[in-house]
C-alpha atoms as a PDB file:
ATOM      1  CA  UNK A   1       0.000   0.000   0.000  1.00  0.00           C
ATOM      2  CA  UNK A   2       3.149   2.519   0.933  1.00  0.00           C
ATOM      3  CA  UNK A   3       3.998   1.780  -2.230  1.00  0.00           C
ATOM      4  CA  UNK A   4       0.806   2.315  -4.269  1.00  0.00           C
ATOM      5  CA  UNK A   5       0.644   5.484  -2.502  1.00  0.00           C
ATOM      6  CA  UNK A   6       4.281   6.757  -3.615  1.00  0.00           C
ATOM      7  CA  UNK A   7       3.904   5.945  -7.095  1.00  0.00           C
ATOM      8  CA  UNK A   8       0.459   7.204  -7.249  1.00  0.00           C
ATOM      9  CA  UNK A   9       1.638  10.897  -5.654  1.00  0.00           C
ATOM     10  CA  UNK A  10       4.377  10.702  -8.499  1.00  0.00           C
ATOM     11  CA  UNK A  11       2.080   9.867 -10.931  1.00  0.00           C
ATOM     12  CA  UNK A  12      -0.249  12.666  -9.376  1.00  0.00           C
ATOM     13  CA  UNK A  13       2.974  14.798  -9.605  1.00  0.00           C
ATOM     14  CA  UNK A  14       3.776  13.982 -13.329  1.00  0.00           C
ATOM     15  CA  UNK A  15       0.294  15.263 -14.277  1.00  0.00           C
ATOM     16  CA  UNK A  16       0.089  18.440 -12.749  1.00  0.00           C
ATOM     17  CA  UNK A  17       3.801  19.259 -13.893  1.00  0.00           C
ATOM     18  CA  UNK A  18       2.608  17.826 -17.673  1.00  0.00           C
ATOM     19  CA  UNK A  19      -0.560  20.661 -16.831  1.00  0.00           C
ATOM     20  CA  UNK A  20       1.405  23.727 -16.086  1.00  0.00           C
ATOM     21  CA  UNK A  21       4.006  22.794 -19.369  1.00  0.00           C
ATOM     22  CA  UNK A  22       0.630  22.856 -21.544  1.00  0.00           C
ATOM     23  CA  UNK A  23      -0.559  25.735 -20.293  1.00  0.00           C
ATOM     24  CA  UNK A  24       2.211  27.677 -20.459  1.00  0.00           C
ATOM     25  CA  UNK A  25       2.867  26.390 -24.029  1.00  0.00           C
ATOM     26  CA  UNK A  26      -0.797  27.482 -24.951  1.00  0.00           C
ATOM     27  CA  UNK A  27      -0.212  31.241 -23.334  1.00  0.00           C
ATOM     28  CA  UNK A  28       3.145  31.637 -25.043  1.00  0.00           C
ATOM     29  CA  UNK A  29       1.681  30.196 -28.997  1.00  0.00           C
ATOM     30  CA  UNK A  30      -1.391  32.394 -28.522  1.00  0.00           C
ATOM     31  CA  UNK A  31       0.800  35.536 -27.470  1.00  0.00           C
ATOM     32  CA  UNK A  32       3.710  34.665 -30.431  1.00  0.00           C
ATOM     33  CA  UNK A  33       0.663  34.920 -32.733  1.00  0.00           C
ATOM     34  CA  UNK A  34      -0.530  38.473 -31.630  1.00  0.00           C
ATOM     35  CA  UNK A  35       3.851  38.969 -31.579  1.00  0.00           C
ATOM     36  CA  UNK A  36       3.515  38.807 -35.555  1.00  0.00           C
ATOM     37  CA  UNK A  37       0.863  41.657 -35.629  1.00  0.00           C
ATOM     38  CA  UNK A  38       2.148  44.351 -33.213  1.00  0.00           C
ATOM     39  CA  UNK A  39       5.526  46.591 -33.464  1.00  0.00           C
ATOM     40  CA  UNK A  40       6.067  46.840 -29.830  1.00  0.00           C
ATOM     41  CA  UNK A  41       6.474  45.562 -26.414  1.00  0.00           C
ATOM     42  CA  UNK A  42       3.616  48.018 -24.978  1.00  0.00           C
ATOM     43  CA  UNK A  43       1.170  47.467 -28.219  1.00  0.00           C
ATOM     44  CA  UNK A  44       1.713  43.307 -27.803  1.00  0.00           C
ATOM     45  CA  UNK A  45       1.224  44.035 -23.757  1.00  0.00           C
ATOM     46  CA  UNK A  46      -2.122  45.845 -24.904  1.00  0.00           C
ATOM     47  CA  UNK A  47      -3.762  44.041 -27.266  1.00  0.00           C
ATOM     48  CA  UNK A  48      -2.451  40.553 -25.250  1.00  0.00           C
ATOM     49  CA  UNK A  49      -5.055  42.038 -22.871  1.00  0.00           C
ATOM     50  CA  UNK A  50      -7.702  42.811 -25.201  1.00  0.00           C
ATOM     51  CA  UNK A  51      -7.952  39.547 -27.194  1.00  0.00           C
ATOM     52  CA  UNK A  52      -7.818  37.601 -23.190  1.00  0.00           C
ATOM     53  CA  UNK A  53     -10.720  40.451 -22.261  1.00  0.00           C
ATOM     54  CA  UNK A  54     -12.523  39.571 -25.644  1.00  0.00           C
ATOM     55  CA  UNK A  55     -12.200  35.200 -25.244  1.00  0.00           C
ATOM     56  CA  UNK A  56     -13.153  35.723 -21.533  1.00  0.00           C
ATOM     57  CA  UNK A  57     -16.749  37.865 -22.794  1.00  0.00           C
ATOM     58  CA  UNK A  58     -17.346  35.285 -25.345  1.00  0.00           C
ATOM     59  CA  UNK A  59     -16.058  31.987 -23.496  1.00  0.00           C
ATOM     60  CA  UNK A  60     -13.755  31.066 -26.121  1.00  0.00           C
ATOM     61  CA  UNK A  61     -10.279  29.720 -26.107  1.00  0.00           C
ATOM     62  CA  UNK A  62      -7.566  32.427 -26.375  1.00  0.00           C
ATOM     63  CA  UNK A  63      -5.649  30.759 -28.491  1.00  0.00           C
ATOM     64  CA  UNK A  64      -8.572  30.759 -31.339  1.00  0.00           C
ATOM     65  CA  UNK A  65      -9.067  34.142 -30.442  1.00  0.00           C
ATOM     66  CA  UNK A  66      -5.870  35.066 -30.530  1.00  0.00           C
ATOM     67  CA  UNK A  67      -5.432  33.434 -33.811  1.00  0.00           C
ATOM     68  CA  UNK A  68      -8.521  34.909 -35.540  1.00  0.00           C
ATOM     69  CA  UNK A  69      -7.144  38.313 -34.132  1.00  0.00           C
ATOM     70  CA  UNK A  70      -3.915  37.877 -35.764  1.00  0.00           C
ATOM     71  CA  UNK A  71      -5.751  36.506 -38.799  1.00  0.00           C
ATOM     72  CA  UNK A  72      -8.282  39.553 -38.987  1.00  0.00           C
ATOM     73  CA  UNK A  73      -5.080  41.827 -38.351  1.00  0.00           C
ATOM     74  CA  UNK A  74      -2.935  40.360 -41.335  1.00  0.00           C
ATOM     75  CA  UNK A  75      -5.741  40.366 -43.980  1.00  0.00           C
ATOM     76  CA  UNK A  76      -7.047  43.546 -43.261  1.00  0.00           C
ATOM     77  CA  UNK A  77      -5.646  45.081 -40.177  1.00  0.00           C
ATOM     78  CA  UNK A  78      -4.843  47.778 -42.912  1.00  0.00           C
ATOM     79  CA  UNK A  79      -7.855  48.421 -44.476  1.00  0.00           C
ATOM     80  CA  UNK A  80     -10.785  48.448 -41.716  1.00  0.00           C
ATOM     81  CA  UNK A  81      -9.191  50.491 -39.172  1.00  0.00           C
ATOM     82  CA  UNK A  82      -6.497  50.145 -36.824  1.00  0.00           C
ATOM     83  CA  UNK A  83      -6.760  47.925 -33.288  1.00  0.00           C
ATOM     84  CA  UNK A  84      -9.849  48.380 -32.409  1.00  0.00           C
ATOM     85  CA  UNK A  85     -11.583  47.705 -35.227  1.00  0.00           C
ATOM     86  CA  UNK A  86      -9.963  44.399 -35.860  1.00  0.00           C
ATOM     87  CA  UNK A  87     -10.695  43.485 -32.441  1.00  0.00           C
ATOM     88  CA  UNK A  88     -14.591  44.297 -32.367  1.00  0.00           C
ATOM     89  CA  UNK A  89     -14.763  42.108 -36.152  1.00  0.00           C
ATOM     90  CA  UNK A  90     -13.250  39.519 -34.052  1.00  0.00           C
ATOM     91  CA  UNK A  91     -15.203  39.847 -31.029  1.00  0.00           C
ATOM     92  CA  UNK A  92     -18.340  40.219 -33.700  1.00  0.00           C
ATOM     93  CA  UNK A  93     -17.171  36.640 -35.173  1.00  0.00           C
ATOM     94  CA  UNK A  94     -16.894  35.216 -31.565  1.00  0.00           C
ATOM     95  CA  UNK A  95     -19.982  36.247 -30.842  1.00  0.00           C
ATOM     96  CA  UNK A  96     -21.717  34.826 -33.385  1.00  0.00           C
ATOM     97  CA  UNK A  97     -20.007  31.505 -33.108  1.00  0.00           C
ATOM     98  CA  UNK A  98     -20.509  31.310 -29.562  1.00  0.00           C
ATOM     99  CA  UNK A  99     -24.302  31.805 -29.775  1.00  0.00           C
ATOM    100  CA  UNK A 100     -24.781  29.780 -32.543  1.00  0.00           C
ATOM    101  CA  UNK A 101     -24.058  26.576 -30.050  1.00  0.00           C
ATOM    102  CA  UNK A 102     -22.930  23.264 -31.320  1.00  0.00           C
ATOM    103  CA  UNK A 103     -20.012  21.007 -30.219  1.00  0.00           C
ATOM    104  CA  UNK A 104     -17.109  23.237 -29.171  1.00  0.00           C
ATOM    105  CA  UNK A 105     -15.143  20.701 -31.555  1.00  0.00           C
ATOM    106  CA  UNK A 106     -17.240  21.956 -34.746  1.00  0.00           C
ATOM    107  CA  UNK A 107     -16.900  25.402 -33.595  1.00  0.00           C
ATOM    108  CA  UNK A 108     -13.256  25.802 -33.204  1.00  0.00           C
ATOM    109  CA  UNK A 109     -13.251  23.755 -36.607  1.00  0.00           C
ATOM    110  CA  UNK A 110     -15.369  26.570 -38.341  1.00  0.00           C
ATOM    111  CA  UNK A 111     -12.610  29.310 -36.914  1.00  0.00           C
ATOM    112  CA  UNK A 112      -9.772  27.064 -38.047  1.00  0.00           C
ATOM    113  CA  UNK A 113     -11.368  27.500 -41.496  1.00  0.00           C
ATOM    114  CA  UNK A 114     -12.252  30.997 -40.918  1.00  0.00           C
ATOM    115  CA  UNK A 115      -8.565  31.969 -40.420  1.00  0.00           C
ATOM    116  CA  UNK A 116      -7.495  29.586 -43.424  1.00  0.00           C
ATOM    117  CA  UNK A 117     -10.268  31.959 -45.478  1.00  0.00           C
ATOM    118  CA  UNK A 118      -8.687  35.065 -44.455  1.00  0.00           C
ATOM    119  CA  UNK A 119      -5.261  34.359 -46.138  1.00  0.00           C
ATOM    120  CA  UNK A 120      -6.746  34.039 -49.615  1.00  0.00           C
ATOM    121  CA  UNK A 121      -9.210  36.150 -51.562  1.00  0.00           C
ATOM    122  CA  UNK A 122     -12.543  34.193 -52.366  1.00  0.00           C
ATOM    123  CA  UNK A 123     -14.270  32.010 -49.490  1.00  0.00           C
ATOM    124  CA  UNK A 124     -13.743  28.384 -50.416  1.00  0.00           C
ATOM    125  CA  UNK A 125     -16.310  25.522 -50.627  1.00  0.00           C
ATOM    126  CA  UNK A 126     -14.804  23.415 -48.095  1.00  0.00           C
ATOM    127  CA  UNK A 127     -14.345  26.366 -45.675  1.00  0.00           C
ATOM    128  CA  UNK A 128     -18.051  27.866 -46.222  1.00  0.00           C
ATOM    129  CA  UNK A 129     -19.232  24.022 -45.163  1.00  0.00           C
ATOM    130  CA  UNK A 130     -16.859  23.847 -41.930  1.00  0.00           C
ATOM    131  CA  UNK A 131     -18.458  27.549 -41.013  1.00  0.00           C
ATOM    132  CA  UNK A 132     -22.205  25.966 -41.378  1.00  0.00           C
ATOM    133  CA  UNK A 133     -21.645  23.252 -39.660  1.00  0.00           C
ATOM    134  CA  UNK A 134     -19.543  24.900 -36.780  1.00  0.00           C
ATOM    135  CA  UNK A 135     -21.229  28.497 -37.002  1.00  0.00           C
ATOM    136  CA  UNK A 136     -24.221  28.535 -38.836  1.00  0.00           C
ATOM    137  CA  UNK A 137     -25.313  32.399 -36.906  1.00  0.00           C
ATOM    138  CA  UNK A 138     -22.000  33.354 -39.181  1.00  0.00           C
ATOM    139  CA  UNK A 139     -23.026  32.022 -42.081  1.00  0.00           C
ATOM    140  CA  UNK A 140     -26.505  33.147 -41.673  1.00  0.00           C
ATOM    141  CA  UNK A 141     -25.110  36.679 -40.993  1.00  0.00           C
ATOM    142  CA  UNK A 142     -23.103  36.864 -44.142  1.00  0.00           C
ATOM    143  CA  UNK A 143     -26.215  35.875 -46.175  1.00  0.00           C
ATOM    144  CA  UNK A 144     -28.084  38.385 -44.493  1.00  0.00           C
ATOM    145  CA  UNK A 145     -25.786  41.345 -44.849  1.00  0.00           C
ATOM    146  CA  UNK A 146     -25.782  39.997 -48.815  1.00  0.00           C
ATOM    147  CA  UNK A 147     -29.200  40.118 -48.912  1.00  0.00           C
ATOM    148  CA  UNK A 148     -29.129  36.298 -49.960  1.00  0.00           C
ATOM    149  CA  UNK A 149     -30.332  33.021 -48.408  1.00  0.00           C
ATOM    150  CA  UNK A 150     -28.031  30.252 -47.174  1.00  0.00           C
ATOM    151  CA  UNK A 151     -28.684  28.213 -50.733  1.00  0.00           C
ATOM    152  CA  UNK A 152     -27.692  31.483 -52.983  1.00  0.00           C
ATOM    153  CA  UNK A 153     -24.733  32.024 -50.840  1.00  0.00           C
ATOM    154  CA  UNK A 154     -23.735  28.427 -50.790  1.00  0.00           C
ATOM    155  CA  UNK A 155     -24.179  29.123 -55.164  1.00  0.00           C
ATOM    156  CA  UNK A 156     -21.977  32.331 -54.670  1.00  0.00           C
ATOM    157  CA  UNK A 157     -18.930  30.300 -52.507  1.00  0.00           C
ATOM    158  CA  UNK A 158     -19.552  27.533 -55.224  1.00  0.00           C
ATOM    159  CA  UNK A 159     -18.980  29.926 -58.192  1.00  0.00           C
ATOM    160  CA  UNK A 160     -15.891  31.873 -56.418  1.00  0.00           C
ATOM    161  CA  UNK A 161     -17.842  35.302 -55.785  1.00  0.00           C
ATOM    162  CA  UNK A 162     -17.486  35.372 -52.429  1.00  0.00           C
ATOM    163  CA  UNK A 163     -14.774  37.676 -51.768  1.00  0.00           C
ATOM    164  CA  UNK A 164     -12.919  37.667 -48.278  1.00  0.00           C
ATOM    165  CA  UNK A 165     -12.908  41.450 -48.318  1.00  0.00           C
ATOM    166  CA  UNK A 166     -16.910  41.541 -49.138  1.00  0.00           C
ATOM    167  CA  UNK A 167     -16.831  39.284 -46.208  1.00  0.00           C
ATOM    168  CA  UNK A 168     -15.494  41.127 -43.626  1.00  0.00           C
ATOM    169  CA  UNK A 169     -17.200  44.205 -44.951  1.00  0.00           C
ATOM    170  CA  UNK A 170     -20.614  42.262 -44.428  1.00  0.00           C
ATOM    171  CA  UNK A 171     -19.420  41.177 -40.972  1.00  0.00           C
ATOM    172  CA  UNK A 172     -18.497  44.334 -39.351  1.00  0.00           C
ATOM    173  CA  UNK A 173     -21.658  45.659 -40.341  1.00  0.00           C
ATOM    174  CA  UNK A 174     -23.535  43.040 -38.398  1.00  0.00           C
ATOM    175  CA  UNK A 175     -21.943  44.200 -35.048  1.00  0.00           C
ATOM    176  CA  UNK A 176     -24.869  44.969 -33.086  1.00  0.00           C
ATOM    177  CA  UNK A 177     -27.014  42.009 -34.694  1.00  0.00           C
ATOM    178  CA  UNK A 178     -24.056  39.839 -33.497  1.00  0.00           C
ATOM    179  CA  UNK A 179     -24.245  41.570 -29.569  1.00  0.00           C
ATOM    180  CA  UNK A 180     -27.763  40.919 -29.765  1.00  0.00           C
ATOM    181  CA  UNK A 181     -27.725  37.468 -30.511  1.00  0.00           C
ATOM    182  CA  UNK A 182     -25.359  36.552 -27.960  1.00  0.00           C
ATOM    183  CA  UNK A 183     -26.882  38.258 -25.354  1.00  0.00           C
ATOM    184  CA  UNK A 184     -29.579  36.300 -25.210  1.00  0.00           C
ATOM    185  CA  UNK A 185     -27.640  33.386 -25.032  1.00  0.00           C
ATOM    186  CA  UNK A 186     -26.459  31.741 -21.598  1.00  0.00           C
ATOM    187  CA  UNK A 187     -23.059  30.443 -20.561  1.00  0.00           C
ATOM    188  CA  UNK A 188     -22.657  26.292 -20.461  1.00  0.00           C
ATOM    189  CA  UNK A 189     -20.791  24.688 -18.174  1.00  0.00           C
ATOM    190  CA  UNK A 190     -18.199  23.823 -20.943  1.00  0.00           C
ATOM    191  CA  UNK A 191     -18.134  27.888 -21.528  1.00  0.00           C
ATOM    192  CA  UNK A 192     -17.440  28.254 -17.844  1.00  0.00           C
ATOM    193  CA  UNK A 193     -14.387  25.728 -18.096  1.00  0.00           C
ATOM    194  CA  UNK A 194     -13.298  27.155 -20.983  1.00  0.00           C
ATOM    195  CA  UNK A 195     -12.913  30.732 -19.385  1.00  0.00           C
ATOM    196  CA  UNK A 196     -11.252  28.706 -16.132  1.00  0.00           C
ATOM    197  CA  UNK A 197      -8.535  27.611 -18.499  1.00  0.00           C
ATOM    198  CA  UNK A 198      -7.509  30.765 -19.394  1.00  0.00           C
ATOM    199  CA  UNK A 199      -7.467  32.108 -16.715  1.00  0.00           C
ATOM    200  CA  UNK A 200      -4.864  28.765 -15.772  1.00  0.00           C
ATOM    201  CA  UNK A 201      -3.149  29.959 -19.075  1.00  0.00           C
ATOM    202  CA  UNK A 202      -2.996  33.332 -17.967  1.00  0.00           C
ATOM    203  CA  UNK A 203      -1.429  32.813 -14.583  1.00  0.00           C
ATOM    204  CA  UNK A 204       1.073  30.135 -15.593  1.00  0.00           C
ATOM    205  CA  UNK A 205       1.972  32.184 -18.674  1.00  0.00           C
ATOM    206  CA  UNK A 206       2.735  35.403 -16.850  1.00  0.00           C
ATOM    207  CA  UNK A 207       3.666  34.046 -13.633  1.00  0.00           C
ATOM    208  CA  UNK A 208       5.868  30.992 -14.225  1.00  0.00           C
ATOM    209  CA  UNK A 209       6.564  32.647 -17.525  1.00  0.00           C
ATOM    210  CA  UNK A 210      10.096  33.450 -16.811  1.00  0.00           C
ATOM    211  CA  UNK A 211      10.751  29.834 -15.607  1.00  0.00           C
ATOM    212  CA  UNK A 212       9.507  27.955 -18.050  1.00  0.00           C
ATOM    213  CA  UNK A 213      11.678  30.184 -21.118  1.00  0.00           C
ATOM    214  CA  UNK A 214      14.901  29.313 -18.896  1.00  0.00           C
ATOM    215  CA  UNK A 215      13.963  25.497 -18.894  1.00  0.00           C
ATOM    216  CA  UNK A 216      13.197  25.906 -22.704  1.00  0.00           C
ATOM    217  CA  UNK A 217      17.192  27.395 -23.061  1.00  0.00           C
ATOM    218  CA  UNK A 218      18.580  25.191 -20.976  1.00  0.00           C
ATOM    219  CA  UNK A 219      17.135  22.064 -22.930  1.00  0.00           C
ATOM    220  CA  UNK A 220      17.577  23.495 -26.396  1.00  0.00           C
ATOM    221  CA  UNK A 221      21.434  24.596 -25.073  1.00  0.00           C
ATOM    222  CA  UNK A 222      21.816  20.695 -23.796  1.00  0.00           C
ATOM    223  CA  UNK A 223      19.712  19.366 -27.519  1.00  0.00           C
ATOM    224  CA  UNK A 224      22.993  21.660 -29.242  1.00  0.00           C
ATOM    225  CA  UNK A 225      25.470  19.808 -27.825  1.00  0.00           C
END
């Protein structure tokens, strides 16, 4: 039994070490994303704070937020404002993904595909298919802000005439539709771990932070060698 108990409080040890690596490995991608789309230390400090603010209102993941953010920023960070712009179209997509429901699987595969969208010019087939089955309150709010129903949009992607930059266009006009919508949603269980974990993210990241990048040195230094 004494020795159940010892390799059971290793094992127990193991996991919760394996748990703080993750988590500090999620804070650190999510943050090297929003690195790529900010010139300084004080605007990646900002906006880091923003996009957690923004996944925290909307119980998503900050890494998909993160990403989209990033996404949103590279496509047309330039064209439809500066920051805050690009961070109400992504809390506008959030929204709308978030109170659309579904599997949070499905969902984070419809951003996946989102962000895949934004680095070309038309919306593909296979894309517009992952966004109705993961966010059909996006798709439905393109067609809307179109003026077109879900079949004559699903001809449009089809034919290659939906652009990315008509797309974005139609979605940051459906802002307040999209705060609407999700306000009359409520927050699932799942949504409430979801915000617990990054939270978790948060602290490890910024706390045990500094630790962790040492670590990473030292191994890489010892991998060199």
């Amino acid at each position: 039994q004494g020795i159940a108990g010892n390799l059971a409080a290793q094992f127990g040890a193991i996991l919760g070490i394996w748990s703080l690596i993750r988590a500090n490995d999620a804070w650190v991608g999510a943050t090297n994303q929003l690195r790529l789309v900010t010139e300084s230390t004080t605007q990646l400090r900002d906006v880091t704070q923003e996009v957690y603010d923004l996944a925290q209102r909307t119980a998503s993941r900050f890494e998909a937020t993160a990403g989209l953010y990033a996404s949103i920023q590279r496509a047309a960070g330039a064209t439809i404002g500066g920051q805050r712009e690009v961070l109400r179209l992504t809390e506008t997509i959030m929204k709308l993904t978030a109170a659309g429901g579904g599997p949070e699987g499905s969902r984070n595969a419809a951003l996946f595909q989102l962000r895949q969208a934004m680095g070309g010019s038309v919306l593909q087939a296979q894309e517009f298919n992952s966004l109705l089955d993961g966010a059909p309150l996006l798709v439905q709010a393109i067609a809307d802000s179109f003026g077109v129903t879900r079949g004559q949009l699903r001809a449009m992607v089809n034919d290659q005439k939906v652009q990315i930059t008509d797309l974005i266009g139609a979605l940051q006009g459906y802002a307040d539709e999209a705060d609407a919508l999700f306000a009359r949603s409520n927050f699932t269980m799942g949504d409430a771990f979801v915000r617990l974990q990054n939270a978790f993210q948060k602290l490890v990241g910024t706390q045990l932070g500094p630790i962790f990048s040492t670590l990473v040195r030292a191994i890489s230094t010892v991998a060199e060698n």
